[in-house]
Protein backbone atom coordinates (compact mmCIF):
# COMPACT_ATOMS: atom_id res chain seq x y z
CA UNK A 1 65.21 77.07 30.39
CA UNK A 2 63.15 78.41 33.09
CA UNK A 3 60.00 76.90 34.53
CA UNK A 4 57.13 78.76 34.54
CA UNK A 5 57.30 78.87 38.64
CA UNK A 6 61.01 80.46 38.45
CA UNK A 7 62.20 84.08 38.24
CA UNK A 8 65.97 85.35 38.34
CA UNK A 9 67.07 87.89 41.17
CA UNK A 10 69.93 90.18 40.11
CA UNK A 11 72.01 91.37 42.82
CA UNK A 12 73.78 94.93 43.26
CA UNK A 13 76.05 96.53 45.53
CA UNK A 14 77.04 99.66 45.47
CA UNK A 15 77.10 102.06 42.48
CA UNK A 16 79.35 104.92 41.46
CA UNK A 17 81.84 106.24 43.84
CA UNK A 18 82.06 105.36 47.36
CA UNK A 19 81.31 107.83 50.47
CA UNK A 20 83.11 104.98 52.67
CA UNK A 21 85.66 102.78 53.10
CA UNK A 22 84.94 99.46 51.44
CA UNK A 23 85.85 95.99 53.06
CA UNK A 24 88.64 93.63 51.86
CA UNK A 25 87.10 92.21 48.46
CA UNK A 26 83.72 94.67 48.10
CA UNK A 27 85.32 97.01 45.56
CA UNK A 28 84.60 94.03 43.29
CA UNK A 29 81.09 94.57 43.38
CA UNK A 30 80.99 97.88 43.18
CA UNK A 31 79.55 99.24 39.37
CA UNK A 32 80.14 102.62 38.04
CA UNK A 33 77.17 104.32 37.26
CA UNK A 34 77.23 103.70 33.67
CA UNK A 35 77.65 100.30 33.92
CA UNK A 36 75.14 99.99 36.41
CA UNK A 37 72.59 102.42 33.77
CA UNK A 38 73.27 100.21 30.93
CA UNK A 39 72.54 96.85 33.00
CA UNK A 40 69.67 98.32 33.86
CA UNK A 41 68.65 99.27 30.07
CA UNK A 42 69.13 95.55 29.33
CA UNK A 43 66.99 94.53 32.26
CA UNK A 44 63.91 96.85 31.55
CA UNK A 45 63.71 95.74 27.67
CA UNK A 46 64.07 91.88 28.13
CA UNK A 47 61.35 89.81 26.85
CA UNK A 48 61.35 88.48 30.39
CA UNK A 49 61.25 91.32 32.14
CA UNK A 50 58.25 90.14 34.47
CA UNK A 51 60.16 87.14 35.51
CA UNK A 52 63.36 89.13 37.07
CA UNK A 53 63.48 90.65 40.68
CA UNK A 54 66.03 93.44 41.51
CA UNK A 55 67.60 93.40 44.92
CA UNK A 56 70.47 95.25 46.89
CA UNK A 57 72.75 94.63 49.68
CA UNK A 58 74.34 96.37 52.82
CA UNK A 59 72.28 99.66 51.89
CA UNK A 60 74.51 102.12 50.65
CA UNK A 61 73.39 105.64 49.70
CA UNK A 62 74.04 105.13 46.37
CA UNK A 63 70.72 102.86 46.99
CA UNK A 64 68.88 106.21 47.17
CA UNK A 65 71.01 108.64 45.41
CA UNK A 66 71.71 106.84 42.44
CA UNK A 67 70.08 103.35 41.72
CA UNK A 68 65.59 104.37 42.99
CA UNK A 69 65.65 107.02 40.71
CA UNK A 70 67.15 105.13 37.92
CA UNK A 71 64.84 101.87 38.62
CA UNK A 72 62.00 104.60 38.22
CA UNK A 73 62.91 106.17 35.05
CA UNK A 74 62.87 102.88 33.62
CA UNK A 75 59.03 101.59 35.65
CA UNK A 76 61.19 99.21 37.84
CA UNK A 77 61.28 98.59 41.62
CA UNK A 78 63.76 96.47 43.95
CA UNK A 79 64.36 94.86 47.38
CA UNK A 80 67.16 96.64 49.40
CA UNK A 81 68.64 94.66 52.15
CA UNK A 82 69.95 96.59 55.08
CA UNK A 83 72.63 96.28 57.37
CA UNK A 84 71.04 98.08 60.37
CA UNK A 85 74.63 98.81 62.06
CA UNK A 86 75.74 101.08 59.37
CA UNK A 87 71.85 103.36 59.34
CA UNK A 88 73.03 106.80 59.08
CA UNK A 89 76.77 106.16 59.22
CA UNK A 90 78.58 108.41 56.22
CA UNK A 91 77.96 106.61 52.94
CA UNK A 92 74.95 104.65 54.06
CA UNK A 93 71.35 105.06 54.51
CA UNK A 94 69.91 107.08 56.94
CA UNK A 95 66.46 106.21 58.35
CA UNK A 96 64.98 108.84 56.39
CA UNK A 97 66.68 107.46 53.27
CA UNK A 98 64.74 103.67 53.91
CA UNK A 99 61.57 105.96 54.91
CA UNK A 100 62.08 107.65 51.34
CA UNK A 101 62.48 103.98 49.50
CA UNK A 102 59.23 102.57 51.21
CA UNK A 103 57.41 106.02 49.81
CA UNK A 104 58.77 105.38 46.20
CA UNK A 105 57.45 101.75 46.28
CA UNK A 106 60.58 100.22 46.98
CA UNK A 107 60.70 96.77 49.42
CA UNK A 108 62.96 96.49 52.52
CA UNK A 109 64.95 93.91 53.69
CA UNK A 110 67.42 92.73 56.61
CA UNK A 111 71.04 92.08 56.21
CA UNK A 112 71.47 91.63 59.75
CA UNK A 113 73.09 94.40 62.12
CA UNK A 114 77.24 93.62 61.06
CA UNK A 115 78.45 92.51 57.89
CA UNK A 116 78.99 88.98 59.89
CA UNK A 117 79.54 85.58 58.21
CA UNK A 118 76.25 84.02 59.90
CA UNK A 119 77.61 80.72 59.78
CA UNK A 120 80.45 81.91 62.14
CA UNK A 121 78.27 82.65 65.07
CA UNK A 122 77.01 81.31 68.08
CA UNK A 123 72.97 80.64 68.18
CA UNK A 124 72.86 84.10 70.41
CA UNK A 125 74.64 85.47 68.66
CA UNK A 126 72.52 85.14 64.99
CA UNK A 127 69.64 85.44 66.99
CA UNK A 128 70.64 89.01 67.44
CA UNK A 129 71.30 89.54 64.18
CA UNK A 130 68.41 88.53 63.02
CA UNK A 131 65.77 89.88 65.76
CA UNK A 132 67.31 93.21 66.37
CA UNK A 133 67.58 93.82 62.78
CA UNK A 134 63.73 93.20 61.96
CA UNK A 135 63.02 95.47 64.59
CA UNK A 136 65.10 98.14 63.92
CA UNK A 137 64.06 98.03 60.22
CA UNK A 138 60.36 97.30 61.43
CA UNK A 139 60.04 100.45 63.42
CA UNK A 140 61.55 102.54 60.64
CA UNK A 141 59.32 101.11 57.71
CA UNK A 142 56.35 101.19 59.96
CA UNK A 143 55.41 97.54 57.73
CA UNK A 144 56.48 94.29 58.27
CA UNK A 145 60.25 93.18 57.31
CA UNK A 146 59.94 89.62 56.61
CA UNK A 147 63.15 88.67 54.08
CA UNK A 148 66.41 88.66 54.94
CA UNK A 149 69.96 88.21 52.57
CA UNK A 150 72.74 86.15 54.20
CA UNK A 151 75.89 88.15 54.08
CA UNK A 152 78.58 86.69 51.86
CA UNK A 153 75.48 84.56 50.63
CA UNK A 154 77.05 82.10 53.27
CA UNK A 155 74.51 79.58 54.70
CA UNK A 156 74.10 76.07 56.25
CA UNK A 157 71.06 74.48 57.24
CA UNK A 158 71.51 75.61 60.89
CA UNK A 159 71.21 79.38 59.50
CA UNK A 160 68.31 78.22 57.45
CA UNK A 161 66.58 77.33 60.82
CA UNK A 162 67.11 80.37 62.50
CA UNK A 163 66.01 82.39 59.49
CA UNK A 164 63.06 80.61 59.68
CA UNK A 165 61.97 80.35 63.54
CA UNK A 166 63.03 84.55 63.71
CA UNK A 167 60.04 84.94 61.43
CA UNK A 168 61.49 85.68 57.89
CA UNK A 169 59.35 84.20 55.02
CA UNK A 170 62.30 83.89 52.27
CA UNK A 171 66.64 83.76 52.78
CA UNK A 172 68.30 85.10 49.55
CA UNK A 173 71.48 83.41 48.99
CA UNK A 174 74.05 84.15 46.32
CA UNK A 175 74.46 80.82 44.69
CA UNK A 176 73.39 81.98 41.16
CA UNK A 177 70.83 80.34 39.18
CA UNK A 178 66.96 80.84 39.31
CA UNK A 179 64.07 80.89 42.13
CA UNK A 180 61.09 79.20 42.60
CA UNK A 181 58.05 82.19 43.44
CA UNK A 182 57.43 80.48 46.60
CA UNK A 183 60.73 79.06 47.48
CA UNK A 184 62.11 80.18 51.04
CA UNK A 185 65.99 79.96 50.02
CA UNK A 186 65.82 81.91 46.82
CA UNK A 187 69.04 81.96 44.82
CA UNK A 188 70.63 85.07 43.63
CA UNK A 189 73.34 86.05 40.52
CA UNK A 190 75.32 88.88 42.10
CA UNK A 191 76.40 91.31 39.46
CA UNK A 192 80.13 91.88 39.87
CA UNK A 193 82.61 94.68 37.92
CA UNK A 194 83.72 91.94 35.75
CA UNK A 195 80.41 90.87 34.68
CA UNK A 196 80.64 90.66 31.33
CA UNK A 197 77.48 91.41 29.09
CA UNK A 198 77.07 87.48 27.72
CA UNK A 199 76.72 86.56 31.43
CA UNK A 200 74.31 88.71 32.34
CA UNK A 201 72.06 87.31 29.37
CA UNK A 202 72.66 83.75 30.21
CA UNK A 203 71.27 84.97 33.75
CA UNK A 204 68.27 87.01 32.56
CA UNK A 205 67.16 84.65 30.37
CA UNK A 206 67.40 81.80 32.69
CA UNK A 207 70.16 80.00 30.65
CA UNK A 208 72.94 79.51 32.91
CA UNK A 209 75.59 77.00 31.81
CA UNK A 210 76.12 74.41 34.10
CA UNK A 211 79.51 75.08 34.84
CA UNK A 212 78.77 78.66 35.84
CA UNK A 213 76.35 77.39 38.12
CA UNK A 214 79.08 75.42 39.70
CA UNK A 215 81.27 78.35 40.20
CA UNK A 216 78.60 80.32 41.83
CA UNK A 217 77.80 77.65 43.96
CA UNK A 218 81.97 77.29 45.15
CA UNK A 219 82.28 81.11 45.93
CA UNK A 220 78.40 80.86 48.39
CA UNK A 221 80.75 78.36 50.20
CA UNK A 222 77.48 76.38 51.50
CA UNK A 223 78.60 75.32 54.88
CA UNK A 224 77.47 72.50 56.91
């Protein structure tokens, strides 16, 4: 069971049909909306409600079209993580779109500027990444961007660094599992298509068998 200091992140994608082409492998965490409705249903009536964060990666415009005004309806807000080199490329947020999210009490985030195993590049090379991205996103929002999500949820402790000395305050991962409030690498459970529903309580409620843990941990492929 969860401590008292832990919460569980939930992790989305994109949501109903695509307005681009997807990469190699994304289509398998991409929801149709009515999935994506009724996981949201479950999230805004469980007893633990308080203790679950919502985030979003590569910032699609089904961030804005489809999944704010949904988290709304239901009194919910999330964390979108942006891929900078995609703002206002067909099918992904403009800068008026992240403008919009900020105004509807929405949180922004950086995903870097490529969709770019981290652990693949050179120091420079991350250090872009990271720096251009907060700016980008820091001159659009007008606030702050201090979290980032690692692409792939790949990591080592070299990326860790970086994260860190570039001036982010938390690196969400996708190893599955829960977060401590004030933990810099903060674990995520990335909701897939084949998600089934028993899953998604195990990770809501903070019960997540050991073995599933293990799998989520294989596919972050923690690198040293």
């Amino acid at each position: 069971m969860a401590r008292g200091s832990e919460y569980r992140i939930v992790n989305f994608h994109g949501v109903g049909a695509p307005l681009r082409e997807l990469e190699p492998g994304e289509a398998d965490y991409w929801l149709s909306r009515d999935r994506f409705l009724a996981i949201l249903d479950r999230i805004a009536s469980h007893p633990a409600r308080q203790r679950i964060q919502i985030t979003f990666d590569d910032g699609n415009a089904s961030d804005l079209l489809i999944a704010a005004p949904e988290l709304r309806r239901r009194g919910l807000r999330a964390e979108f993580f942006v891929l900078t080199g995609r703002i206002g490329q067909a099918g992904s947020l403009s800068a008026d779109d992240i403008r919009t999210l900020i105004a509807q009490g929405m949180r922004i985030g950086s995903h870097g500027v490529g969709h770019r195993d981290w652990t693949r590049l050179t120091t420079s090379e991350l250090h872009f990444e990271l720096e251009a991205s907060k700016a980008q996103l820091e001159e659009i929002c007008g606030c702050p961007v201090n979290t980032a999500s690692m692409p792939f949820g790949w990591y080592n402790a070299s990326v860790l660094k970086q994260i860190r000395n570039a001036g982010y305050r938390a690196a969400y991962s996708s190893g599955g599992g829960s977060a401590e409030v004030e933990g810099f690498l903060r674990p995520r459970n990335s909701v897939r298509a084949e998600t089934a529903d028993s899953a998604l309580d195990d990770v809501l409620s903070g019960h997540i068998p050991f073995w599933r843990r293990l799998r989520n941990a294989a596919r972050t492929k923690f690198r040293v």
